[in-house]
N, C-alpha and C. Protein backbone atom coordinates (compact mmCIF):
# COMPACT_ATOMS: atom_id res chain seq x y z
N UNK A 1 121.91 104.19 112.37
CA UNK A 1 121.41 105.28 113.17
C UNK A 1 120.14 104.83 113.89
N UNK A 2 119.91 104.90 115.56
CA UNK A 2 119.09 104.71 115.86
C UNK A 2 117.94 106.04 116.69
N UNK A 3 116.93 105.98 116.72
CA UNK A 3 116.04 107.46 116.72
C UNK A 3 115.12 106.87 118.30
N UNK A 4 115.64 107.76 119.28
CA UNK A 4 115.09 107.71 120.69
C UNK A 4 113.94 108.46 121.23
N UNK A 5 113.73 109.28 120.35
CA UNK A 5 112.41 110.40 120.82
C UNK A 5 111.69 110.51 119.52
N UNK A 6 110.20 109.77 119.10
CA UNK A 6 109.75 110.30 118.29
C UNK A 6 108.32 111.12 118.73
N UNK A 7 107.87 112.11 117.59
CA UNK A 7 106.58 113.09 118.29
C UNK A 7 105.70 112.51 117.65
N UNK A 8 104.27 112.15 118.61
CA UNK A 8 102.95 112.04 117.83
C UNK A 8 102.08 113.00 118.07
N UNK A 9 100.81 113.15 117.39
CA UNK A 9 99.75 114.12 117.37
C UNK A 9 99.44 113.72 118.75
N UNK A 10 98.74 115.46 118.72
CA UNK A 10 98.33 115.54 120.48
C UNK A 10 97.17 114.44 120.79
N UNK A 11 96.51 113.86 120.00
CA UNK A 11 94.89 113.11 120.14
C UNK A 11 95.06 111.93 119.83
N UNK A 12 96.47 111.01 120.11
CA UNK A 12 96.99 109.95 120.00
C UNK A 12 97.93 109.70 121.61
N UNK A 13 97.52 108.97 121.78
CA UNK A 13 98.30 107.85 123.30
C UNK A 13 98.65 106.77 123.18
N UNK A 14 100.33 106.48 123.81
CA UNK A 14 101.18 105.56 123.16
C UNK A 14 101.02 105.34 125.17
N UNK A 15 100.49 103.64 124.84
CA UNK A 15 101.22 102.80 126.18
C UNK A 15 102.28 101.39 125.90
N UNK A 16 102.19 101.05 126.83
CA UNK A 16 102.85 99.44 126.98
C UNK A 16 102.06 98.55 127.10
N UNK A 17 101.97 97.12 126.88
CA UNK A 17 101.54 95.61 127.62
C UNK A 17 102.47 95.06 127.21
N UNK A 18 103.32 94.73 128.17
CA UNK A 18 104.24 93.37 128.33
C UNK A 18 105.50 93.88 127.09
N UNK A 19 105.69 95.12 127.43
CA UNK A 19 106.80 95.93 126.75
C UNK A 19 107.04 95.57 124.79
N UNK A 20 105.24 95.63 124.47
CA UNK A 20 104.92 96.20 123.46
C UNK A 20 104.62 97.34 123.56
N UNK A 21 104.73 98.19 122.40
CA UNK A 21 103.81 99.51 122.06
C UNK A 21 102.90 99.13 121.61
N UNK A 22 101.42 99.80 122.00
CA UNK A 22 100.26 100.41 121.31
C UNK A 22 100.13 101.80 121.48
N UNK A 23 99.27 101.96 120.01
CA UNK A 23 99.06 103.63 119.96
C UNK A 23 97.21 103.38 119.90
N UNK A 24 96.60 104.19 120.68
CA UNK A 24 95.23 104.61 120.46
C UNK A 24 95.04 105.94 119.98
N UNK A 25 94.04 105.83 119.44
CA UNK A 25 93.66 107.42 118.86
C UNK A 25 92.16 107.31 118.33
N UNK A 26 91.71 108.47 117.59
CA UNK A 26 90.15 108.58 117.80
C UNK A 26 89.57 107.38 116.63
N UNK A 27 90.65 106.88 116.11
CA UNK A 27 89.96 106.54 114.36
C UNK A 27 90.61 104.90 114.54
N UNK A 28 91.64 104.39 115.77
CA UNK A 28 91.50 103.35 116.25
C UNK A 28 92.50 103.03 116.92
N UNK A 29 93.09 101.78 116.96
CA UNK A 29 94.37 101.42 118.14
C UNK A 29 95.23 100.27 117.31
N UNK A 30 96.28 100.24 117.32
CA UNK A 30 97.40 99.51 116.58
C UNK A 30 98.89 98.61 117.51
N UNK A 31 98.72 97.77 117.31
CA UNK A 31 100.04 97.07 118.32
C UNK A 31 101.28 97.14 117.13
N UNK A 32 102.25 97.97 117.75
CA UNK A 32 103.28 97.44 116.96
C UNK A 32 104.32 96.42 117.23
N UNK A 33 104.92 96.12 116.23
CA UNK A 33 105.08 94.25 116.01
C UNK A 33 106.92 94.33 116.91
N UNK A 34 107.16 94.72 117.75
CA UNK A 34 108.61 94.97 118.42
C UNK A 34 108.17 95.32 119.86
N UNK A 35 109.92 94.45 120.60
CA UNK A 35 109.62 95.08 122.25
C UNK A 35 110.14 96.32 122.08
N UNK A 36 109.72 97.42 122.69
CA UNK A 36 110.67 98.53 123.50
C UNK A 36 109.99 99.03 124.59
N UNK A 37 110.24 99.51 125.68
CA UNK A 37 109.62 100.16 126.69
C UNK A 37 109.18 101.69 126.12
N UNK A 38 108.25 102.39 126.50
CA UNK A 38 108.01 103.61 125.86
C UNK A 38 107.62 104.61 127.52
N UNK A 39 107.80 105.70 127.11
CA UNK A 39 107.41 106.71 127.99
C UNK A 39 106.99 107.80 127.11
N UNK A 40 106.31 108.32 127.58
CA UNK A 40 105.31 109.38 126.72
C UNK A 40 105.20 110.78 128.05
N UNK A 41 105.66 111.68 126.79
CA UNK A 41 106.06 113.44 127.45
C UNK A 41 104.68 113.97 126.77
N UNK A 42 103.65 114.72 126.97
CA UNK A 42 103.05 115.19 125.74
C UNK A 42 102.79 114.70 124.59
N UNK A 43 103.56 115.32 123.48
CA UNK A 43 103.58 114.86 122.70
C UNK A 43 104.56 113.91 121.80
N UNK A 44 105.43 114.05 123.17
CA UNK A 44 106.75 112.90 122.41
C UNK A 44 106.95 111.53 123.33
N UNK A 45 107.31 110.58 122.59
CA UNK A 45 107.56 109.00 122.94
C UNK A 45 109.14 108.84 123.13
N UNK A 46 109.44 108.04 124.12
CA UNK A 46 110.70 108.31 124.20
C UNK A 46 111.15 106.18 124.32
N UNK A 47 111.81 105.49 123.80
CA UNK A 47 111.84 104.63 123.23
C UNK A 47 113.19 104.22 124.17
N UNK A 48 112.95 103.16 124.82
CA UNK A 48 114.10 102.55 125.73
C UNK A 48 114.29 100.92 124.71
N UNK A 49 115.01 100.24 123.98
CA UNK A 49 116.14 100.48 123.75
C UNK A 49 115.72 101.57 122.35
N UNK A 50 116.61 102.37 121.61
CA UNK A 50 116.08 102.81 120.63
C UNK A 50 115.35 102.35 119.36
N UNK A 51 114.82 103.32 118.67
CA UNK A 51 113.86 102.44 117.42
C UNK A 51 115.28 102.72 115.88
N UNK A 52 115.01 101.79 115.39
CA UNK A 52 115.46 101.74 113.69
C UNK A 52 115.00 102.99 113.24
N UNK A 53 115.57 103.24 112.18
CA UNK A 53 114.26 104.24 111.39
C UNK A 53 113.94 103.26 110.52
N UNK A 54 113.66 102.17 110.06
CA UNK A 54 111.94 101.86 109.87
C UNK A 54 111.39 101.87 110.77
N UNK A 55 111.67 100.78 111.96
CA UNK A 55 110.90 101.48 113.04
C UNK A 55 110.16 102.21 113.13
N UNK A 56 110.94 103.36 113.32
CA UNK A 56 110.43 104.48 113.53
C UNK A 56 109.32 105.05 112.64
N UNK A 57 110.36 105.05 111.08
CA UNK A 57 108.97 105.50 109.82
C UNK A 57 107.64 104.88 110.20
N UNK A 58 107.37 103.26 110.42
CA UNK A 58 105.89 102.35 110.49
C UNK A 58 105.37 103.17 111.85
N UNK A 59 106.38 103.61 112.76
CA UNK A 59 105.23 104.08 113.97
C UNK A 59 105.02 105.45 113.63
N UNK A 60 105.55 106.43 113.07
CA UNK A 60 105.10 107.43 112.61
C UNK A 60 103.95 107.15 112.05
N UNK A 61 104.10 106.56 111.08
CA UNK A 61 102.65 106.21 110.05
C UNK A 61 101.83 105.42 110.85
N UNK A 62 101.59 104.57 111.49
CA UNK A 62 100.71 104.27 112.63
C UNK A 62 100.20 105.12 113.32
N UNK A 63 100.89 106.17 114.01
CA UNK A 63 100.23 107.33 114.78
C UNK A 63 99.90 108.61 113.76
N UNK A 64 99.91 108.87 112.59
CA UNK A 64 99.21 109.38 111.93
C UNK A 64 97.75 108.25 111.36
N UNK A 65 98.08 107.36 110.95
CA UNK A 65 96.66 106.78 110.79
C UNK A 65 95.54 106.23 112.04
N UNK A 66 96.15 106.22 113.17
CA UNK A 66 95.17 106.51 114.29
C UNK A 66 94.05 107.54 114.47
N UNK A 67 95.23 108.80 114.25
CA UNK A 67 94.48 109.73 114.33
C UNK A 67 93.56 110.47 113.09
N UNK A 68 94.28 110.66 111.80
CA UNK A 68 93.46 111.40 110.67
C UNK A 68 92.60 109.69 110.23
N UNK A 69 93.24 108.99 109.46
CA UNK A 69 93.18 107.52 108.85
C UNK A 69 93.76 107.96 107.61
N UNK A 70 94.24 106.98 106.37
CA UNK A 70 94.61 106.81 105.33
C UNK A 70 93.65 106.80 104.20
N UNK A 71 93.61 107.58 103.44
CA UNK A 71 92.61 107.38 102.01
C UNK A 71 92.89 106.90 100.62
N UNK A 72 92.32 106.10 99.90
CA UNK A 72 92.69 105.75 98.56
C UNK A 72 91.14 105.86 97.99
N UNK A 73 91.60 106.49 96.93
CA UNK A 73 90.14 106.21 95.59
C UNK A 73 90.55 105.62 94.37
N UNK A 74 89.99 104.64 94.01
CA UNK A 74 90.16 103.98 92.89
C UNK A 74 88.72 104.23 91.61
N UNK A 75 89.17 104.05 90.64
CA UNK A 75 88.17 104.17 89.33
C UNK A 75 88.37 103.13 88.65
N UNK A 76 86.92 102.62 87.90
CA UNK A 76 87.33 101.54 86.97
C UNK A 76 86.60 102.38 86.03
N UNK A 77 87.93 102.07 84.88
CA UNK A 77 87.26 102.74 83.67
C UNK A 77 87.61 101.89 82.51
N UNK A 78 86.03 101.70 81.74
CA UNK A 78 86.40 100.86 80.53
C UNK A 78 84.64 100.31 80.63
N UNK A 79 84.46 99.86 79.58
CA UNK A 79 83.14 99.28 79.33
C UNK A 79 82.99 97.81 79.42
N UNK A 80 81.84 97.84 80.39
CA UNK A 80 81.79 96.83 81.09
C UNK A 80 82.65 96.35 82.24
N UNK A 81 82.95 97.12 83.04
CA UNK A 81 84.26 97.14 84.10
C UNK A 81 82.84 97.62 85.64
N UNK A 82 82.74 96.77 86.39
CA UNK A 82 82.06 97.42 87.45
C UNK A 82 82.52 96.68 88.56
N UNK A 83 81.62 97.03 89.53
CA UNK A 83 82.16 96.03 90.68
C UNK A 83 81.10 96.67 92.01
N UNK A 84 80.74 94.95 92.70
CA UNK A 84 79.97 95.08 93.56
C UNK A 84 79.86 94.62 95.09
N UNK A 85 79.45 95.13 95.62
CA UNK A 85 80.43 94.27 97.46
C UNK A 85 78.87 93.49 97.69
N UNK A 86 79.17 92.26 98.13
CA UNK A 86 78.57 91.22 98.99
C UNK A 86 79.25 90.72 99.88
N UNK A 87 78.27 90.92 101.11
CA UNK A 87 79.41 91.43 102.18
C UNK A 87 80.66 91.71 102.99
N UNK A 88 81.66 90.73 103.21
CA UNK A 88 83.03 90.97 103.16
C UNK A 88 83.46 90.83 101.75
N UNK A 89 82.95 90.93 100.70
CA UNK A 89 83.68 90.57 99.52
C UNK A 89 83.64 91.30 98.57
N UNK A 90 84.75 91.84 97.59
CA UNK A 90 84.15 92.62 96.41
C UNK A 90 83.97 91.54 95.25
N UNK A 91 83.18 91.88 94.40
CA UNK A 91 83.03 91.15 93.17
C UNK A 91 82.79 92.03 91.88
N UNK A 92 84.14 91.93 90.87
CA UNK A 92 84.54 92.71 90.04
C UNK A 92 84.75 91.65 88.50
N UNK A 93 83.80 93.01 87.54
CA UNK A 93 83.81 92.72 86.57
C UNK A 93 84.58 93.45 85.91
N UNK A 94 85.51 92.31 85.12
CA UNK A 94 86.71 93.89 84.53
C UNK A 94 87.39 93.13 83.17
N UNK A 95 86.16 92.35 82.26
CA UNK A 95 86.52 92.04 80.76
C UNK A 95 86.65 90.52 80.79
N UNK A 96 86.97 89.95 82.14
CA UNK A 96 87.77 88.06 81.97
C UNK A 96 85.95 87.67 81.65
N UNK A 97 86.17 86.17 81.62
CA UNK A 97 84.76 85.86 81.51
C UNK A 97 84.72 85.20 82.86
N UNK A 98 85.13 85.27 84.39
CA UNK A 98 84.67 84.73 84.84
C UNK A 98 84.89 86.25 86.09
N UNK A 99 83.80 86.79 87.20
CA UNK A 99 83.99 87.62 87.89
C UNK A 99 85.46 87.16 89.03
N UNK A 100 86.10 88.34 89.25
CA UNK A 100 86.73 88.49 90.16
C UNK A 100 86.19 88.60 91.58
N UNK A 101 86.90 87.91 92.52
CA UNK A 101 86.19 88.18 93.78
C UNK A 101 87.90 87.76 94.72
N UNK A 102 87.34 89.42 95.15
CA UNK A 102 88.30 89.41 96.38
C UNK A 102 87.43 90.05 97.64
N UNK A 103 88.00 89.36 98.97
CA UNK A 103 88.03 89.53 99.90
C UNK A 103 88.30 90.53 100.84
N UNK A 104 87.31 91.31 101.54
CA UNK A 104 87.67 92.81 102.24
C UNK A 104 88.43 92.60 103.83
N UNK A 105 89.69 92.87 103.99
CA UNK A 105 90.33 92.63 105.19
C UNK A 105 89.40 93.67 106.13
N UNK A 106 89.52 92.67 107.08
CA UNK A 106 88.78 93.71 108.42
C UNK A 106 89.12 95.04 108.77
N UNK A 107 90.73 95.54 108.46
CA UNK A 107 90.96 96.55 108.89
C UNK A 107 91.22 97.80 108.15
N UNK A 108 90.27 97.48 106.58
CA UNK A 108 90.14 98.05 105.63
C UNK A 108 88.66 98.77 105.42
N UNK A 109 88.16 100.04 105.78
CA UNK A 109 86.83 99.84 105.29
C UNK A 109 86.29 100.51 104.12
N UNK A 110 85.44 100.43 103.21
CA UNK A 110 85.00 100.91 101.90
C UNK A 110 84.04 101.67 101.86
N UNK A 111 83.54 102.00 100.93
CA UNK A 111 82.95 103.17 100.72
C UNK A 111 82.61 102.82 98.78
N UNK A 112 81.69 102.58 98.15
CA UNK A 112 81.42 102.00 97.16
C UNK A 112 80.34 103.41 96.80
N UNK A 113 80.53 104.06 95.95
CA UNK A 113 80.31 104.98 94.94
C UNK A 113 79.99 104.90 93.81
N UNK A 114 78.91 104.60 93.18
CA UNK A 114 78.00 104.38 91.95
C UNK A 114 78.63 102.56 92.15
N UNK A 115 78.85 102.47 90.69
CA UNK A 115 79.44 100.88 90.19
C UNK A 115 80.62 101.20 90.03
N UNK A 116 81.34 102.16 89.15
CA UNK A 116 82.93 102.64 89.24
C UNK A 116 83.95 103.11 89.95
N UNK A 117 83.34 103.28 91.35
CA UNK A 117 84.34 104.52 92.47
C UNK A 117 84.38 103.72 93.84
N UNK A 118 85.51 103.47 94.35
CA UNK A 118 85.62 102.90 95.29
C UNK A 118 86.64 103.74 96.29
N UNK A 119 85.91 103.54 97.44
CA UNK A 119 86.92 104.39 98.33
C UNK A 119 87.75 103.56 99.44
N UNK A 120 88.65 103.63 99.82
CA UNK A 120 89.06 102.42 100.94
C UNK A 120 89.67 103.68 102.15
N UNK A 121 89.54 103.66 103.29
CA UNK A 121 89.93 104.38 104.20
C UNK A 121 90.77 103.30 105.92
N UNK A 122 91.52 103.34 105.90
CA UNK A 122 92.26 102.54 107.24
C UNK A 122 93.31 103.42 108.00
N UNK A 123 93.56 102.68 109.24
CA UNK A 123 94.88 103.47 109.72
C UNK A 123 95.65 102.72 109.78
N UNK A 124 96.05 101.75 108.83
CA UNK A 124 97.32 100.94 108.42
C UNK A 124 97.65 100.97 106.93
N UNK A 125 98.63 101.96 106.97
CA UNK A 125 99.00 102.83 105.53
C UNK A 125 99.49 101.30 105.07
N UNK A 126 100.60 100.40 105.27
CA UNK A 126 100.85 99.51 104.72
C UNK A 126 99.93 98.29 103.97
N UNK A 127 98.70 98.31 105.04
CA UNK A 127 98.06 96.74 104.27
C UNK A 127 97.11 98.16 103.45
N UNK A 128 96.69 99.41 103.54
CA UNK A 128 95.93 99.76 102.79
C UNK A 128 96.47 99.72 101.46
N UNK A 129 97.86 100.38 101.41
CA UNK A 129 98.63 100.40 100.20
C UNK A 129 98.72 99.09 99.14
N UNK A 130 99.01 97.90 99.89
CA UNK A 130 98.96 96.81 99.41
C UNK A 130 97.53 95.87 99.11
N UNK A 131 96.51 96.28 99.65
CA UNK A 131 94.85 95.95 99.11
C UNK A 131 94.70 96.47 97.59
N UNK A 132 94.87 97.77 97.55
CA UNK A 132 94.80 98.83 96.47
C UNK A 132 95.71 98.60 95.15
N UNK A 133 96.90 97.98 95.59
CA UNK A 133 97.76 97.64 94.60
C UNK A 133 97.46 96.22 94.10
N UNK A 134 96.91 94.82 94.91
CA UNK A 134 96.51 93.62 94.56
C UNK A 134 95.64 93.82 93.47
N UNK A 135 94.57 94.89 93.97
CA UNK A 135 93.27 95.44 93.05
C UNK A 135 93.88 95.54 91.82
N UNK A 136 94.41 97.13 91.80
CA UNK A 136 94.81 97.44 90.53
C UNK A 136 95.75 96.27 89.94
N UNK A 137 96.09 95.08 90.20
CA UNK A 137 96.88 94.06 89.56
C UNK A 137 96.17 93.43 88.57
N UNK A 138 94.59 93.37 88.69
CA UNK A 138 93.82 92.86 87.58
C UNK A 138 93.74 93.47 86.30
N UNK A 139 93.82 94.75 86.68
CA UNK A 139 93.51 95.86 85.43
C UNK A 139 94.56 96.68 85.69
N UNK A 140 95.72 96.79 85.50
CA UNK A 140 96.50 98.01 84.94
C UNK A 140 96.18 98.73 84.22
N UNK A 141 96.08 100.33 84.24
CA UNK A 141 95.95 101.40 83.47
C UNK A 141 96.52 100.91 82.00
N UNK A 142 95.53 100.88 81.09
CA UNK A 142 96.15 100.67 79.43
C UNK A 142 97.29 102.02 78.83
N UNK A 143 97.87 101.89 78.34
CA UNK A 143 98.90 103.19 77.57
C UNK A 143 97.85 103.20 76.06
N UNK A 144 97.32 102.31 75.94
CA UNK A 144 96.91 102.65 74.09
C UNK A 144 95.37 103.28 74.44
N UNK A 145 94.63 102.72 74.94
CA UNK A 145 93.32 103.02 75.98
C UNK A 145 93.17 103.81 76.79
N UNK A 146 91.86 104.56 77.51
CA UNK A 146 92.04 105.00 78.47
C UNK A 146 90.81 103.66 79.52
N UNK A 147 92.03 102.73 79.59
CA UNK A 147 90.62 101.69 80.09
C UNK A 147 91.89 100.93 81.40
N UNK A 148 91.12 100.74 82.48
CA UNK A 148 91.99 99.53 83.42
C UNK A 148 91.17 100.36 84.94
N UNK A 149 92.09 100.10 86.04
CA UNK A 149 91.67 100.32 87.22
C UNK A 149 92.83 102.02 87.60
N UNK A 150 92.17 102.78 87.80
CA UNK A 150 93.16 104.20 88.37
C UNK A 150 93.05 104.77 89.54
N UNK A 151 94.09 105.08 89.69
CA UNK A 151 93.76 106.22 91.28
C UNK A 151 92.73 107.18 91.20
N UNK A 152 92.30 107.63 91.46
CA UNK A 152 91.55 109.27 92.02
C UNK A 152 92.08 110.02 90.69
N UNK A 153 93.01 110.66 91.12
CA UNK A 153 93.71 111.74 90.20
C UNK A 153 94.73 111.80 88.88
N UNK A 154 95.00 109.96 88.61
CA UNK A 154 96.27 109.56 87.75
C UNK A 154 95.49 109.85 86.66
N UNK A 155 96.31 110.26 86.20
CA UNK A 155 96.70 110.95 84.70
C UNK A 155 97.61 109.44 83.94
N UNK A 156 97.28 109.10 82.52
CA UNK A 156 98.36 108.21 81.87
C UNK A 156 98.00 108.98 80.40
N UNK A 157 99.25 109.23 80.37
CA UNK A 157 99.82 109.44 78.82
C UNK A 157 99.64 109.01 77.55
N UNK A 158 98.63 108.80 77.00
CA UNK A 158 98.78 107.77 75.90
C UNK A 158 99.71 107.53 74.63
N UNK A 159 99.62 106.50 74.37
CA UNK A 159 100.67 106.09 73.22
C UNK A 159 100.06 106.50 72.01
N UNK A 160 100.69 106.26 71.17
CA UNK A 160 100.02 106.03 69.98
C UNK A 160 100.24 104.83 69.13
N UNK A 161 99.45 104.81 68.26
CA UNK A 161 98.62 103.18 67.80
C UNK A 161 99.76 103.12 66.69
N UNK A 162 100.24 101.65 65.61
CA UNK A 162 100.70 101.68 64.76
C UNK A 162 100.27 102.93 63.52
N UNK A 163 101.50 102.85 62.84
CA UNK A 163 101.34 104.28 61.58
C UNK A 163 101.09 103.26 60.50
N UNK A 164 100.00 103.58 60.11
CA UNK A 164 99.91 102.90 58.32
C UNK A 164 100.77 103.59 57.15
């Protein structure tokens, strides 16, 4: 199935160069990675040859993160778990004996909240999603603990410990 008319927010503008799409909007501008010719009604894009629906899904989500942007909050919880940015870089303490240090992509920006709260905000839902998930790869949420790296709002269940 291919999808010929998709709608973006009114405070987003879809052009061409060299029969790419870009979308601009107030929070930034995005090339997407395919030819099609585009024409733009208002608020709808009309797609000469048609788009995929992925396609389609990544430019949806492109023209929503133009315009609002994408949010993630992360928590580190556990003792001795912190973490500190020098300048493109975070540097995270989270139990190893040697600090973690990762690297802040340009089109990611942060927001660092005490030593435990980190905020990341972009309008590329995909590399934001995948920054956030590399992160939490050091520290997974414990099931026996309430100790590792969490979203904002996750809730984990705990287990329980051996029965004597």
């Amino acid at each position: 199935m291919r999808i010929k008319v998709v709608r973006i927010p009114p405070n987003v503008r879809c052009f061409n160069i060299k029969k790419i799409p870009y979308l601009l909007g107030p929070r930034g501008c995005i090339k997407m990675n395919y030819d099609a010719r585009t024409v733009s009604v208002s608020n709808s894009v009309f797609f000469q040859p048609k788009l995929t629906i992925d396609q389609a899904i990544a430019f949806n989500q492109a023209a929503l993160g133009v315009g609002l942007l994408f949010r993630v909050e992360i928590n580190l919880k556990g003792l001795g778990y912190f973490v500190h940015e020098e300048g493109k870089n975070f540097i995270f303490r989270l139990g190893y004996s040697n600090h973690v240090i990762i690297p802040i992509p340009d089109i990611i920006f942060t927001e660092l909240k005490k030593k435990k709260k980190i905020r990341f905000t972009s309008a590329h839902f995909n590399a934001l999603t995948n920054f956030v998930t590399n992160i939490r790869g050091y520290r997974y949420p414990s099931i026996y603990k309430t100790k590792g790296i969490f979203y904002k709002e996750e809730k984990v269940v705990l287990k329980e410990g051996k029965k004597s």
